[in-house]
C-alpha atoms as a PDB file:
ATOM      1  CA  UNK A   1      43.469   3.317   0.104  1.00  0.00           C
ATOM      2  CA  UNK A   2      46.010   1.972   2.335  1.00  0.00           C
ATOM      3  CA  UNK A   3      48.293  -0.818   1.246  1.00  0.00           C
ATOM      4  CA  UNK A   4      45.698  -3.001  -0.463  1.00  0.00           C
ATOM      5  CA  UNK A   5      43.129  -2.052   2.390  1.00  0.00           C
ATOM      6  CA  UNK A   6      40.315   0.008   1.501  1.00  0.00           C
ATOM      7  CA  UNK A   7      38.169   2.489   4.074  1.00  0.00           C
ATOM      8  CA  UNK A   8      34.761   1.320   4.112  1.00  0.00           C
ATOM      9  CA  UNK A   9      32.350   3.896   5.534  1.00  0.00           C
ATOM     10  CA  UNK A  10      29.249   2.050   7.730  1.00  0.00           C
ATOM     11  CA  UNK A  11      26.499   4.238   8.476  1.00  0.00           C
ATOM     12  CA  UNK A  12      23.992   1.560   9.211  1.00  0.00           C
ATOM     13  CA  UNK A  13      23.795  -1.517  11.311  1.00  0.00           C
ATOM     14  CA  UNK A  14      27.351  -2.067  10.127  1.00  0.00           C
ATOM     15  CA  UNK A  15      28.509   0.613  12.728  1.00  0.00           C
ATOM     16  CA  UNK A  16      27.902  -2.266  15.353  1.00  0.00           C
ATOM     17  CA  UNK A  17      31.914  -3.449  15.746  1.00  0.00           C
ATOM     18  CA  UNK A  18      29.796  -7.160  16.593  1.00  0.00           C
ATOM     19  CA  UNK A  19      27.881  -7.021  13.740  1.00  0.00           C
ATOM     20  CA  UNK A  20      30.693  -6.090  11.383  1.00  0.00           C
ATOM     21  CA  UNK A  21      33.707  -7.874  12.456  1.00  0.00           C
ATOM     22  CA  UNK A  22      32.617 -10.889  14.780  1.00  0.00           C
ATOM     23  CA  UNK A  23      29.274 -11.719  12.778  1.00  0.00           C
ATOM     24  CA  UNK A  24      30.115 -11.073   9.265  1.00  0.00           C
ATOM     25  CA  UNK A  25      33.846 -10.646   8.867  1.00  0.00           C
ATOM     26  CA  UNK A  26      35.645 -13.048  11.186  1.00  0.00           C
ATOM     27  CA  UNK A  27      33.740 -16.314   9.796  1.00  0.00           C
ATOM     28  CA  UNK A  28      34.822 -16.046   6.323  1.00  0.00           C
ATOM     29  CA  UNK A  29      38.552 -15.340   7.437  1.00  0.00           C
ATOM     30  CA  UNK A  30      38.630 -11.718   7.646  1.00  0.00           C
ATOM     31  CA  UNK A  31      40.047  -9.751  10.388  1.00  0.00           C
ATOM     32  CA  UNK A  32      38.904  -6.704  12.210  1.00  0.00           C
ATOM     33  CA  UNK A  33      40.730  -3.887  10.703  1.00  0.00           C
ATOM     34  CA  UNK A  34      41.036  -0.002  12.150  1.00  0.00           C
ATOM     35  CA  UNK A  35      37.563   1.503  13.145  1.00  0.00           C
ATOM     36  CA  UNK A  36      37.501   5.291  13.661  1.00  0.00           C
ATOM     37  CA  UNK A  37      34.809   7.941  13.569  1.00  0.00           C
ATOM     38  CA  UNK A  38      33.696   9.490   9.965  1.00  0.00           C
ATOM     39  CA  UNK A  39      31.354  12.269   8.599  1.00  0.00           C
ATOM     40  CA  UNK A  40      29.594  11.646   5.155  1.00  0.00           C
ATOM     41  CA  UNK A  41      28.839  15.474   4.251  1.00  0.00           C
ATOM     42  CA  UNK A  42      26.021  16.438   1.871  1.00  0.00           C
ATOM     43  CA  UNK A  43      23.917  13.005   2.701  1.00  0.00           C
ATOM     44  CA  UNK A  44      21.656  12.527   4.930  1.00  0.00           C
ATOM     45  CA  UNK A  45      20.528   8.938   6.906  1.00  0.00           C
ATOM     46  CA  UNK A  46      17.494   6.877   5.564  1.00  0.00           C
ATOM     47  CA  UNK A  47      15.258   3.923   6.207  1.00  0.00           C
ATOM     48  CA  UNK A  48      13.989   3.905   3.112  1.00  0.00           C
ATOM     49  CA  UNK A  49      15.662   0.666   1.965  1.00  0.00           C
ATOM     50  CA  UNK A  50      12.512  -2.135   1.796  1.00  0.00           C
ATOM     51  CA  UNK A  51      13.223  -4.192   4.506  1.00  0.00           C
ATOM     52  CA  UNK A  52      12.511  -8.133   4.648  1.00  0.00           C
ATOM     53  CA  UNK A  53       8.968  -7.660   6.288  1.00  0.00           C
ATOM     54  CA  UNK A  54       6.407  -4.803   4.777  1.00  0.00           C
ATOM     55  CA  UNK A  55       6.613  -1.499   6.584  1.00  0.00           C
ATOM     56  CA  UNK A  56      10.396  -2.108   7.770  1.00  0.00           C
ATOM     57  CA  UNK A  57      13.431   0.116   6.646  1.00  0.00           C
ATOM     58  CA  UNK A  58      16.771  -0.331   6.270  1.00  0.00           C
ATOM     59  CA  UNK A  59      19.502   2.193   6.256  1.00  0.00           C
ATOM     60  CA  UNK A  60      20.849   4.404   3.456  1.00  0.00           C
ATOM     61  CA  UNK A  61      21.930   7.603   2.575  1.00  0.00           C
ATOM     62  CA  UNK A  62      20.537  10.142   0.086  1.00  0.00           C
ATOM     63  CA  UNK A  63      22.189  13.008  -1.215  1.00  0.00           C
ATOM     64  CA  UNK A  64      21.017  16.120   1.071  1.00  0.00           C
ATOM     65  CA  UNK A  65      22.868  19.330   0.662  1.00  0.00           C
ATOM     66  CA  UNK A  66      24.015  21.101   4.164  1.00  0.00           C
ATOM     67  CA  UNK A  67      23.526  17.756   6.047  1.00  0.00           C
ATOM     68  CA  UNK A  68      25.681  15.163   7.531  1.00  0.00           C
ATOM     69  CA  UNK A  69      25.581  11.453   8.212  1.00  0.00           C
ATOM     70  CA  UNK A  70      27.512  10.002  10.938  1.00  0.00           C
ATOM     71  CA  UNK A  71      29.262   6.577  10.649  1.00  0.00           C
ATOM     72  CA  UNK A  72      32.047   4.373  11.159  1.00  0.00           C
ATOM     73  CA  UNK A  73      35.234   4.135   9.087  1.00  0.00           C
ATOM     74  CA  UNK A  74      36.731   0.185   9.009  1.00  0.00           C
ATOM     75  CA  UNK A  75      39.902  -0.305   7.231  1.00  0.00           C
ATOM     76  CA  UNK A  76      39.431  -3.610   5.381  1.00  0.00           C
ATOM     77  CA  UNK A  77      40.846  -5.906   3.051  1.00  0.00           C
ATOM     78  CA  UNK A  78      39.141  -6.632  -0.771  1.00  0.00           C
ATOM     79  CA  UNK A  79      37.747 -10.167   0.931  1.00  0.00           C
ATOM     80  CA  UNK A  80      36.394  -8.028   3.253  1.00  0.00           C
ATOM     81  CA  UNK A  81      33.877  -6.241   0.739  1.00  0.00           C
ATOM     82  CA  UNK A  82      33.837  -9.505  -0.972  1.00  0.00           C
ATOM     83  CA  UNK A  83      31.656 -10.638   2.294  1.00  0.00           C
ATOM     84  CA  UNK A  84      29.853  -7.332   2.455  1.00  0.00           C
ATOM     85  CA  UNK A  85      28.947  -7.425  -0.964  1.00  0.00           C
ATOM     86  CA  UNK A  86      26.589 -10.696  -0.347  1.00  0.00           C
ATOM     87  CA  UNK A  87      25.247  -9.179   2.842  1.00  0.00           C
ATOM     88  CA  UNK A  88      24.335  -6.277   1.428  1.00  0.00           C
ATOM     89  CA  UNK A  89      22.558  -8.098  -1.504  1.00  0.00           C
ATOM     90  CA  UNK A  90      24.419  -6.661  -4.803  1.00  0.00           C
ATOM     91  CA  UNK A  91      24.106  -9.131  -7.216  1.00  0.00           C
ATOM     92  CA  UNK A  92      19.993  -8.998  -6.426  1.00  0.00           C
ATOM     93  CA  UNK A  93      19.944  -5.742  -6.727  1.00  0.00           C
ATOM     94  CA  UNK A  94      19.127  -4.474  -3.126  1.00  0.00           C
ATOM     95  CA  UNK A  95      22.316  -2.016  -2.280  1.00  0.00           C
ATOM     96  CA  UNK A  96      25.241  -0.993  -4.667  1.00  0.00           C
ATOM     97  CA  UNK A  97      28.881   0.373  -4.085  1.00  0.00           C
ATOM     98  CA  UNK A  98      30.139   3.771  -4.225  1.00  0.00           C
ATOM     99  CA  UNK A  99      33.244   5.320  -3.193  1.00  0.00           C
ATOM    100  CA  UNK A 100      32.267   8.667  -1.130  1.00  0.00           C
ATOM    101  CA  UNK A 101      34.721  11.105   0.481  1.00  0.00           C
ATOM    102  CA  UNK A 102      34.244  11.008   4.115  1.00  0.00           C
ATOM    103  CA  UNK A 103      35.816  13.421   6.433  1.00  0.00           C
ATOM    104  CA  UNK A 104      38.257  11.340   9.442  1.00  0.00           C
ATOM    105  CA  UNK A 105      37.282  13.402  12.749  1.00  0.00           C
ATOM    106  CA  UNK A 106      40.762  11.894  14.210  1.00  0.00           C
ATOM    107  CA  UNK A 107      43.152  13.089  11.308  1.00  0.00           C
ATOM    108  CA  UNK A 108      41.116  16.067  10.375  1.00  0.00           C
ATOM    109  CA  UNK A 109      41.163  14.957   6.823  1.00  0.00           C
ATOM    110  CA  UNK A 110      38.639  13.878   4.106  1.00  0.00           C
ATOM    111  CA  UNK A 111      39.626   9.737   3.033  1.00  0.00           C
ATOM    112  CA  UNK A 112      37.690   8.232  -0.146  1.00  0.00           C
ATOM    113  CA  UNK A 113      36.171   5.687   1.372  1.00  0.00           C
ATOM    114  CA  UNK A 114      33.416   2.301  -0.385  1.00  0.00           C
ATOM    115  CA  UNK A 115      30.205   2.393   1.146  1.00  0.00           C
ATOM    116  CA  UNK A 116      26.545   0.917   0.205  1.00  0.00           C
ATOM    117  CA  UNK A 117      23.558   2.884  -1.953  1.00  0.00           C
ATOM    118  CA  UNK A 118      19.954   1.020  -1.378  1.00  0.00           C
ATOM    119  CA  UNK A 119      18.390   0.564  -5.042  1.00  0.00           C
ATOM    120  CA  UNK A 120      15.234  -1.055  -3.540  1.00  0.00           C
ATOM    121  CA  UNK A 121      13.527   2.177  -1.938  1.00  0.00           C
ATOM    122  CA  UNK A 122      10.136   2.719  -0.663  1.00  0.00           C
ATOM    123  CA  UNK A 123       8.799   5.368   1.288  1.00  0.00           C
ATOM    124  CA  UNK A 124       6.837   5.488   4.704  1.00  0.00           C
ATOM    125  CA  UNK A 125       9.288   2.704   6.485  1.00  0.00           C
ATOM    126  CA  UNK A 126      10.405   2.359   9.636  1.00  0.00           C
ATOM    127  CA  UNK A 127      13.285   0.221  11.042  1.00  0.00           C
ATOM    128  CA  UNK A 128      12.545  -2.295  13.392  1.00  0.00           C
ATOM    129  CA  UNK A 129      14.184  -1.439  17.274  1.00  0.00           C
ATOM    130  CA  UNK A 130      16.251  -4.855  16.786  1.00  0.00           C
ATOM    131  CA  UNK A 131      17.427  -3.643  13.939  1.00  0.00           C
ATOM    132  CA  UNK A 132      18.212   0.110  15.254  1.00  0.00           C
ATOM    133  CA  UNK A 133      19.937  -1.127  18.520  1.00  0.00           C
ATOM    134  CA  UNK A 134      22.754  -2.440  15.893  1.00  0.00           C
ATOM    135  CA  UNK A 135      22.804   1.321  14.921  1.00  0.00           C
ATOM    136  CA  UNK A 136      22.932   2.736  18.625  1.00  0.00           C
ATOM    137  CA  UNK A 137      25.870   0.157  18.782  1.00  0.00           C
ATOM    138  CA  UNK A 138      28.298   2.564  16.911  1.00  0.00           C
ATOM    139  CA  UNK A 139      28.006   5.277  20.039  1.00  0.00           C
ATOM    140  CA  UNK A 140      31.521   5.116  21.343  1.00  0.00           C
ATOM    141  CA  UNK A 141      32.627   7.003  17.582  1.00  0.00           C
ATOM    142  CA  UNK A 142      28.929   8.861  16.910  1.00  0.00           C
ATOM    143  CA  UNK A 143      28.555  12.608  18.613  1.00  0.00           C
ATOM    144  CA  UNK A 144      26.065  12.747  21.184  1.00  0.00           C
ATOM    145  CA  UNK A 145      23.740  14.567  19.237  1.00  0.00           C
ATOM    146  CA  UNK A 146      23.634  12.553  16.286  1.00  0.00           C
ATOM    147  CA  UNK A 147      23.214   9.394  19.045  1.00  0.00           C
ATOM    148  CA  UNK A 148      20.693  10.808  20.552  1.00  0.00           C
ATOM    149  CA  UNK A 149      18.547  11.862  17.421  1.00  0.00           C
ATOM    150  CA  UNK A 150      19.336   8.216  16.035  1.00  0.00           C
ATOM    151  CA  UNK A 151      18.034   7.218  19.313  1.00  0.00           C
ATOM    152  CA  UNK A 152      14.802   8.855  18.809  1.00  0.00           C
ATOM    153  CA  UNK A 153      14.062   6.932  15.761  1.00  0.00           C
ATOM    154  CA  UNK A 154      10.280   5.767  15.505  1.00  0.00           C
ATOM    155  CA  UNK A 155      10.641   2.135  14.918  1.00  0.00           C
ATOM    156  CA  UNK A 156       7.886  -0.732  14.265  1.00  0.00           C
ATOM    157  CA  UNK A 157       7.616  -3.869  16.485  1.00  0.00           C
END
């Protein structure tokens, strides 16, 4: 944690810089902080969180030993995960905090760093393509493997 800024590690449609920071962020006064490339080791990517319609998935993670999630890491203020916190829906329940060590492929070191843990699981769900494309947006900081596996993703409507 960096002089009252926190890393917050995005793994899902928050990887999208104008999702994040132009959509969510910059309308309640927050500005767009450092974004660099991170590895969540141990974990593995999800779409188990119940999405608004039936059959949909959100991302999350789920601890998987020997496996890696791929993700963004924002440098942001407290307000910052003030705003997240009511996107992500924790007061109802849907997502919680947790502070995870994620490895900084620029520094070569391993940053604690918040990030989101879906409570509301179901099984057999898929993410919808809109909501995957916010996903693919994070490219410019994912490998191209991990892209192009992402970019495989079955998806519903």
């Amino acid at each position: 944690m960096e002089g009252g800024l926190s890393w917050y590690f995005a793994y899902g449609s928050n990887m999208s810089a104008l999702r994040l920071f132009e959509e969510r962020l910059k309308p309640e006064g927050v500005g767009a902080g450092e974004r660099i490339a991170g590895r969540l080791d141990g974990w593995r990517l999800a779409f188990n969180k119940q999405g608004r319609v039936p059959g949909t998935g959100a991302g999350n993670i789920v601890l998987a030993p020997g496996e890696v999630v791929h993700g963004t890491l924002n440098l942001l203020p407290a307000t910052g995960f003030e705003v997240l916190d009511r996107y992500e829906g924790v007061a109802g329940g849907h997502y919680e905090r947790r502070i995870v060590p994620v490895f900084r492929d620029d520094a070569g070191v391993t940053v604690e760093a918040i990030t989101y843990v879906a409570l509301l699981t179901g099984e057999d769900l898929r993410p919808t393509r809109d909501y995957l494309t916010h996903l693919l947006a994070g490219r410019d900081l994912l490998p191209a493997d991990y892209f192009r596996r992402l970019s495989e993703t079955p998806t519903v409507v």
